[in-house]
N, C-alpha and C. Protein backbone atom coordinates (compact mmCIF):
# COMPACT_ATOMS: atom_id res chain seq x y z
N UNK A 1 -5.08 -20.00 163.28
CA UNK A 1 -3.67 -20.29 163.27
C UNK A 1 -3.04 -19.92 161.93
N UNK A 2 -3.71 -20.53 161.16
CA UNK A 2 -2.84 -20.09 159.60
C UNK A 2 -3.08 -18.62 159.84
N UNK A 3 -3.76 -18.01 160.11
CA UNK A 3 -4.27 -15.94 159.85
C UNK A 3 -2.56 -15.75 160.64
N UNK A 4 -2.43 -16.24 161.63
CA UNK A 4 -1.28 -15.77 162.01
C UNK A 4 0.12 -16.18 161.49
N UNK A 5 0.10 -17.34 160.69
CA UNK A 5 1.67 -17.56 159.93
C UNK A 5 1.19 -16.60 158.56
N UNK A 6 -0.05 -16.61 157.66
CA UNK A 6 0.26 -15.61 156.97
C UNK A 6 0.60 -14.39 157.17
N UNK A 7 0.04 -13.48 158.77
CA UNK A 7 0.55 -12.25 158.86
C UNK A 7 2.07 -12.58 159.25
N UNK A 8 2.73 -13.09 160.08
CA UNK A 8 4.01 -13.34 160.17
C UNK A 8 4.70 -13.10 159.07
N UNK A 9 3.94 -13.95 157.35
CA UNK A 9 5.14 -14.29 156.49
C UNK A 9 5.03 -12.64 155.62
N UNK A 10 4.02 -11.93 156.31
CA UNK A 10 4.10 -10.60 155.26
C UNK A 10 5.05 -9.84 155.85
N UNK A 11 5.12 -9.99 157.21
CA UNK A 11 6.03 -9.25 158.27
C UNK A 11 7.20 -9.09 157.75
N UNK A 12 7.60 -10.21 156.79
CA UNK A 12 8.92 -11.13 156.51
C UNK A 12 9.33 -10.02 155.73
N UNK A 13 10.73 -9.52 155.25
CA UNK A 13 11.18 -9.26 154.16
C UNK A 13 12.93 -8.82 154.51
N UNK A 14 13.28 -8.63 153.25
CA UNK A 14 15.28 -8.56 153.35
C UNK A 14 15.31 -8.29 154.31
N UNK A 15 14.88 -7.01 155.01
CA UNK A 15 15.43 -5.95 156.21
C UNK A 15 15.36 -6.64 157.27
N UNK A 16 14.59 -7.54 157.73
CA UNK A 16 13.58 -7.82 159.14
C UNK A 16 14.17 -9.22 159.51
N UNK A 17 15.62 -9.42 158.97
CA UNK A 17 16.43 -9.78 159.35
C UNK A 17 17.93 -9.47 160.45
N UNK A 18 17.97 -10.00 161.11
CA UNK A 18 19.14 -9.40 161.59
C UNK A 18 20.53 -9.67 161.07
N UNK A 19 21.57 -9.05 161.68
CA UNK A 19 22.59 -9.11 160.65
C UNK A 19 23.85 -10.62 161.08
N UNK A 20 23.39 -11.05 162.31
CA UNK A 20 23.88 -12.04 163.18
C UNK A 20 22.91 -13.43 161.51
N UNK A 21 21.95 -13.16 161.63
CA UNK A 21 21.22 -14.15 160.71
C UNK A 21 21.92 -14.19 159.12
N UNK A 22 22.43 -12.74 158.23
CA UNK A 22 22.86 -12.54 157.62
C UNK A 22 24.34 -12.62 157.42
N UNK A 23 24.90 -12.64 158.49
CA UNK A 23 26.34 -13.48 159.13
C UNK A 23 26.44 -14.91 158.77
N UNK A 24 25.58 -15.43 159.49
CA UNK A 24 25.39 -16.99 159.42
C UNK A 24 25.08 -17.51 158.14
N UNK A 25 24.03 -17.04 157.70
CA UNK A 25 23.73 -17.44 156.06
C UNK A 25 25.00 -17.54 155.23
N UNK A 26 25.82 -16.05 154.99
CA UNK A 26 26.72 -15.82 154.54
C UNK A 26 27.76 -17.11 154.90
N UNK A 27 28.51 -17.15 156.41
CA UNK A 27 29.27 -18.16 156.16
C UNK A 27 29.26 -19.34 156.14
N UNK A 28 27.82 -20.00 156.06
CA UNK A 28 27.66 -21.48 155.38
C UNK A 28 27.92 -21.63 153.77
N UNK A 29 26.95 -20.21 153.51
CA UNK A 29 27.09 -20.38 151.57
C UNK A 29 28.63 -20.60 151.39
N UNK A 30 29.51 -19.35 152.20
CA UNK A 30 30.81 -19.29 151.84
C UNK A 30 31.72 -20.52 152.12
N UNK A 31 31.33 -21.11 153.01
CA UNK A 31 32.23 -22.34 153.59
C UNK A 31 31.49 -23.52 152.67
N UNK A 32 30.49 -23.53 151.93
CA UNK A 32 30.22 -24.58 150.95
C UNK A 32 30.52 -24.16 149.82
N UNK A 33 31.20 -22.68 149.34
CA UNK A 33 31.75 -22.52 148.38
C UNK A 33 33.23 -22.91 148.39
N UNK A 34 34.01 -22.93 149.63
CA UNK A 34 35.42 -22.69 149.52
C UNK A 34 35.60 -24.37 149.04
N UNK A 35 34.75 -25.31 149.63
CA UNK A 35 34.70 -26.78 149.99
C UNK A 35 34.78 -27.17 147.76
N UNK A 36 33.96 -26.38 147.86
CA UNK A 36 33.37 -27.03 146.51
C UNK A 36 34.99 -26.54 145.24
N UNK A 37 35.28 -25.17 145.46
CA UNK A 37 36.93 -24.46 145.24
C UNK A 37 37.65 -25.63 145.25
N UNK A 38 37.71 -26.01 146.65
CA UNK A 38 39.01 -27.12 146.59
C UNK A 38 38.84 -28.17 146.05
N UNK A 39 37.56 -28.42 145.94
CA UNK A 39 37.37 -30.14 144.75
C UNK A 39 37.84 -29.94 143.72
N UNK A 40 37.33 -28.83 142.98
CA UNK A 40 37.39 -28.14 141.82
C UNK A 40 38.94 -28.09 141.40
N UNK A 41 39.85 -27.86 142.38
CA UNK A 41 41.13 -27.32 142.05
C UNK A 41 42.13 -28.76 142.22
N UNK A 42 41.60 -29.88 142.68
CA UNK A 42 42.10 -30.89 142.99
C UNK A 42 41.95 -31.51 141.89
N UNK A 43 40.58 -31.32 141.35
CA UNK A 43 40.43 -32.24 140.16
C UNK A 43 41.34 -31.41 138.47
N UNK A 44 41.33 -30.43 138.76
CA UNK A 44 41.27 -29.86 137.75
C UNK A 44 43.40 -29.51 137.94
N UNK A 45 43.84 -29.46 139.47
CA UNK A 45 45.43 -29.12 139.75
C UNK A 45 45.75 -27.84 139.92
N UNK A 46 44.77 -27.02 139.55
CA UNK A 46 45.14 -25.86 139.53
C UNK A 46 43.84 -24.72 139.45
N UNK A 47 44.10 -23.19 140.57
CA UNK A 47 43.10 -22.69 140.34
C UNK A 47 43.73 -21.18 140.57
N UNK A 48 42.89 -20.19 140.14
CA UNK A 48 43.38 -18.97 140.35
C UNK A 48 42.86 -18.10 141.19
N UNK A 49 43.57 -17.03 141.41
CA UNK A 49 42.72 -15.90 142.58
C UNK A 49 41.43 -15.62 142.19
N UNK A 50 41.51 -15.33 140.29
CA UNK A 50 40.08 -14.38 139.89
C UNK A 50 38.52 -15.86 140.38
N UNK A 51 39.10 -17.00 140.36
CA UNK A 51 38.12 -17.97 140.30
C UNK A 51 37.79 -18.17 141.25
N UNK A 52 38.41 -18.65 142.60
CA UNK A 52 37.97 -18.38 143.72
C UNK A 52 37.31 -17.03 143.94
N UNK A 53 37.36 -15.80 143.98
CA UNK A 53 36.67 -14.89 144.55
C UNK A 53 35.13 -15.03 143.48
N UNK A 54 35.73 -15.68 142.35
CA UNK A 54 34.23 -15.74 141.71
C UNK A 54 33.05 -17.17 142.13
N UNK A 55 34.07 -17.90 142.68
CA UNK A 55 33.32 -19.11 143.13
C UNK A 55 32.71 -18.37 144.31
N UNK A 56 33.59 -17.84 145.09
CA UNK A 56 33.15 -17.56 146.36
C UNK A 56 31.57 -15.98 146.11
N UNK A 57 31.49 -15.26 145.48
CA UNK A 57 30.40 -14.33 145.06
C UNK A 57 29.56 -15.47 144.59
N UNK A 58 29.38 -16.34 143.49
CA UNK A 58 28.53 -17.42 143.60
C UNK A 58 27.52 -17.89 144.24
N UNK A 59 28.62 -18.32 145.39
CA UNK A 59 28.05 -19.14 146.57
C UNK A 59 27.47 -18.65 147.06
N UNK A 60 28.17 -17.12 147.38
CA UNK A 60 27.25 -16.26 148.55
C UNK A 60 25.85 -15.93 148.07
N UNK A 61 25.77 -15.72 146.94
CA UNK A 61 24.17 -15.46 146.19
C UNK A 61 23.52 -16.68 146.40
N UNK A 62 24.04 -17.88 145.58
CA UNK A 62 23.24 -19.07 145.80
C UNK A 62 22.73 -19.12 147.58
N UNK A 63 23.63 -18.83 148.58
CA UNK A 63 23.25 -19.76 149.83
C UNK A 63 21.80 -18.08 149.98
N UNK A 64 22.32 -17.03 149.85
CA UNK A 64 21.30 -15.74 149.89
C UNK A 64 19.73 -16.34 149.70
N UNK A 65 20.35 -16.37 148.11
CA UNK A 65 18.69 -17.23 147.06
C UNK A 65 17.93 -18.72 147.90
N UNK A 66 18.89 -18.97 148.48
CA UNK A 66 18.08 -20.43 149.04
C UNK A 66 17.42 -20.06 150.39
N UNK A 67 18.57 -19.00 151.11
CA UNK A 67 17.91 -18.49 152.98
C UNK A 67 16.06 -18.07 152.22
N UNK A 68 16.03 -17.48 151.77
CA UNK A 68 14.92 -16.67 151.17
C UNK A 68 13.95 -17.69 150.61
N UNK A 69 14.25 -18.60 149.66
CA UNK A 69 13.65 -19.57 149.41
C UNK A 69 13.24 -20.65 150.86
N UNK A 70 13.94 -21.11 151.47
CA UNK A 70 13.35 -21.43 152.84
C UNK A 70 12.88 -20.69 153.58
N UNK A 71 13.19 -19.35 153.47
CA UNK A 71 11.79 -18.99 154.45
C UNK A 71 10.55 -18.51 154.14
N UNK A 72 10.56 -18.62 152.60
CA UNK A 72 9.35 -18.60 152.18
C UNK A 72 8.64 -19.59 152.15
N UNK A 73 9.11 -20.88 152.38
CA UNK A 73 8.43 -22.02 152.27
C UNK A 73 8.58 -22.49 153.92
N UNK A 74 9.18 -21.87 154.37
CA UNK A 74 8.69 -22.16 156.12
C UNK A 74 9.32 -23.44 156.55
N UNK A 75 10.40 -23.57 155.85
CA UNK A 75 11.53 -24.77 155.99
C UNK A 75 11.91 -24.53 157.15
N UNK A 76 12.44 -25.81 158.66
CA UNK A 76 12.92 -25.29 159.47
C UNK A 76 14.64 -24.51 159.83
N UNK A 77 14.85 -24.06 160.47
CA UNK A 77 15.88 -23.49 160.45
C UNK A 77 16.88 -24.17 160.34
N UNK A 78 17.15 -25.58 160.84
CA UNK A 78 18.59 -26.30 160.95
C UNK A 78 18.75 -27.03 159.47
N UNK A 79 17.23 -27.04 158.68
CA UNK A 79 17.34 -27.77 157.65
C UNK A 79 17.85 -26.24 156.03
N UNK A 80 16.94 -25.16 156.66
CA UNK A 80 17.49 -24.44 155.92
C UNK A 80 19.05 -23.81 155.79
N UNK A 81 19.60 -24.17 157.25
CA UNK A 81 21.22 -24.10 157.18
C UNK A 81 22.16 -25.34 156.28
N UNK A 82 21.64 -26.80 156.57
CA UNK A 82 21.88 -27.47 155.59
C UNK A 82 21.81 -26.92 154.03
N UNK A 83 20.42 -26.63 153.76
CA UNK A 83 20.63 -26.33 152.00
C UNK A 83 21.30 -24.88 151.89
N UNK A 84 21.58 -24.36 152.42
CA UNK A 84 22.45 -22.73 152.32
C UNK A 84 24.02 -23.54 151.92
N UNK A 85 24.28 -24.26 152.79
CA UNK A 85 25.75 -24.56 152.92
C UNK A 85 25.73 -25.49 151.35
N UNK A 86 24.76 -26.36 151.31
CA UNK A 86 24.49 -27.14 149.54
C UNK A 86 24.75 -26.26 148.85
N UNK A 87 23.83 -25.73 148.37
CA UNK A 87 23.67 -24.14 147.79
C UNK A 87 24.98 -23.72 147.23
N UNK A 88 25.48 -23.27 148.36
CA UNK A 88 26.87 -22.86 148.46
C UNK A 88 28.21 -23.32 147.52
N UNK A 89 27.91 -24.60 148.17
CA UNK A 89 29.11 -25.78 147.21
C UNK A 89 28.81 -25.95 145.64
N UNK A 90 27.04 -25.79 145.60
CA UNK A 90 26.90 -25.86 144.28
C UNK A 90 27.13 -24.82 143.32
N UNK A 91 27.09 -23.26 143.57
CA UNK A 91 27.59 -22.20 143.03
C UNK A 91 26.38 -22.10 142.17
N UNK A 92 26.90 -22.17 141.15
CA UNK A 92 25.95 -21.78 139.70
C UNK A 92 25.45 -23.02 139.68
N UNK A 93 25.73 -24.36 139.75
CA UNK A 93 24.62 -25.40 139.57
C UNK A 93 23.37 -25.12 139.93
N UNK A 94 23.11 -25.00 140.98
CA UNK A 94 22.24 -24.49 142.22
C UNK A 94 21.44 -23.39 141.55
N UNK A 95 21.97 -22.37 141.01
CA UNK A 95 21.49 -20.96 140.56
C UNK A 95 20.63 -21.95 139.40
N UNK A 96 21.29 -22.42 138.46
CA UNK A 96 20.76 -22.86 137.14
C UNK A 96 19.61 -23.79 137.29
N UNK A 97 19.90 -24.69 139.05
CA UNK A 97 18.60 -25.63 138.88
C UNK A 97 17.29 -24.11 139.61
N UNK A 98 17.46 -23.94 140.43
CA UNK A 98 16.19 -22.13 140.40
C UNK A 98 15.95 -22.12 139.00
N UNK A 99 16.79 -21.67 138.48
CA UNK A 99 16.24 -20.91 137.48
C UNK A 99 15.10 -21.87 136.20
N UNK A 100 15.74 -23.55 136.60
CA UNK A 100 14.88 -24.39 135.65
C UNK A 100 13.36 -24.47 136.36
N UNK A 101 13.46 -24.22 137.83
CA UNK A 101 12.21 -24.42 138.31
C UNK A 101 11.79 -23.44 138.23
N UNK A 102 11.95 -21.97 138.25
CA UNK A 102 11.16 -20.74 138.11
C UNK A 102 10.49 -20.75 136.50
N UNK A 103 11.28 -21.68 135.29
CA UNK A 103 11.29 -21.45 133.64
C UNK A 103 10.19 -21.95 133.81
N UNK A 104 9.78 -23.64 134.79
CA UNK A 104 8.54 -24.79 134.55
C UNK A 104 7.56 -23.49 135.20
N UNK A 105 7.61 -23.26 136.26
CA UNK A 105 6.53 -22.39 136.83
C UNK A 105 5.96 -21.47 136.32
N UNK A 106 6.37 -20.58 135.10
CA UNK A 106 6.13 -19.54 134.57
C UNK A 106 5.82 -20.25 133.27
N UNK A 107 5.73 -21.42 132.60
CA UNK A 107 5.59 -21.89 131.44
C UNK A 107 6.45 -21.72 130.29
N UNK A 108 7.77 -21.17 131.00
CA UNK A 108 8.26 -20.95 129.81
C UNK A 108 9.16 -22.06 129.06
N UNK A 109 9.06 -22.63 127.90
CA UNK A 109 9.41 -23.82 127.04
C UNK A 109 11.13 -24.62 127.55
N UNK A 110 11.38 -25.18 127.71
CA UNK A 110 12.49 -25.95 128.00
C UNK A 110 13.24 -25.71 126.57
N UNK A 111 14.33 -24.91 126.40
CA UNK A 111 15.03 -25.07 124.62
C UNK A 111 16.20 -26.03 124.99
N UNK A 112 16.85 -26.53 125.90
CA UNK A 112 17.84 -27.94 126.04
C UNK A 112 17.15 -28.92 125.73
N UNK A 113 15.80 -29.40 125.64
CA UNK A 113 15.29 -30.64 124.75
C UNK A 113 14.99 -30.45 123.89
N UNK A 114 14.73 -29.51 122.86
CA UNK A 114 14.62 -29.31 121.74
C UNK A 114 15.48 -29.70 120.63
């Protein structure tokens, strides 16, 4: 049984997706980016065109980085639509917490507690 989820997960890659799947990804990240926009602009009163389209590129990477991250870890599908749409809202939070867990994994030193 595992011989066959590992050949499955080699099967796996960007392409061997369809674009209905790449649709969907896309507008959860985007609809947890627009969500997270309007907090942002409520709290803050005010927001501009250049920031939204930059919140919204954000998101779309973050919810991208997470589809990929769940299916490498074989997360199920309704739960990996949940964290796409998280993802999403979180923008760069999201990006920055990856990137603290890729820094621990690779050993490389934490310099914010220093």
């Amino acid at each position: 049984m595992q011989e066959i989820q590992e050949a499955a997960q080699v099967a796996k890659s960007p392409t061997s997706y369809s674009l209905l799947t790449y649709v969907w990804v896309l507008a959860l990240a985007l609809l947890g980016g627009v969500a997270g926009a309007i907090r942002r602009a409520k709290a803050d009163g005010k927001i501009s065109m250049a920031e939204i389209v930059g919140e919204l590129a954000i998101s779309a990477f973050a919810g991208v980085v997470t589809f990929y991250l769940c299916e490498w870890a074989g997360v199920s599908q309704l739960l990996s639509a949940a964290l796409v749409g998280i993802s999403g809202h979180m923008g760069s939070r999201a990006i920055f917490q990856f990137e603290k867990v890729w820094a621990q994994k690779m050993g490389v030193p934490n310099t914010e507690e220093q």
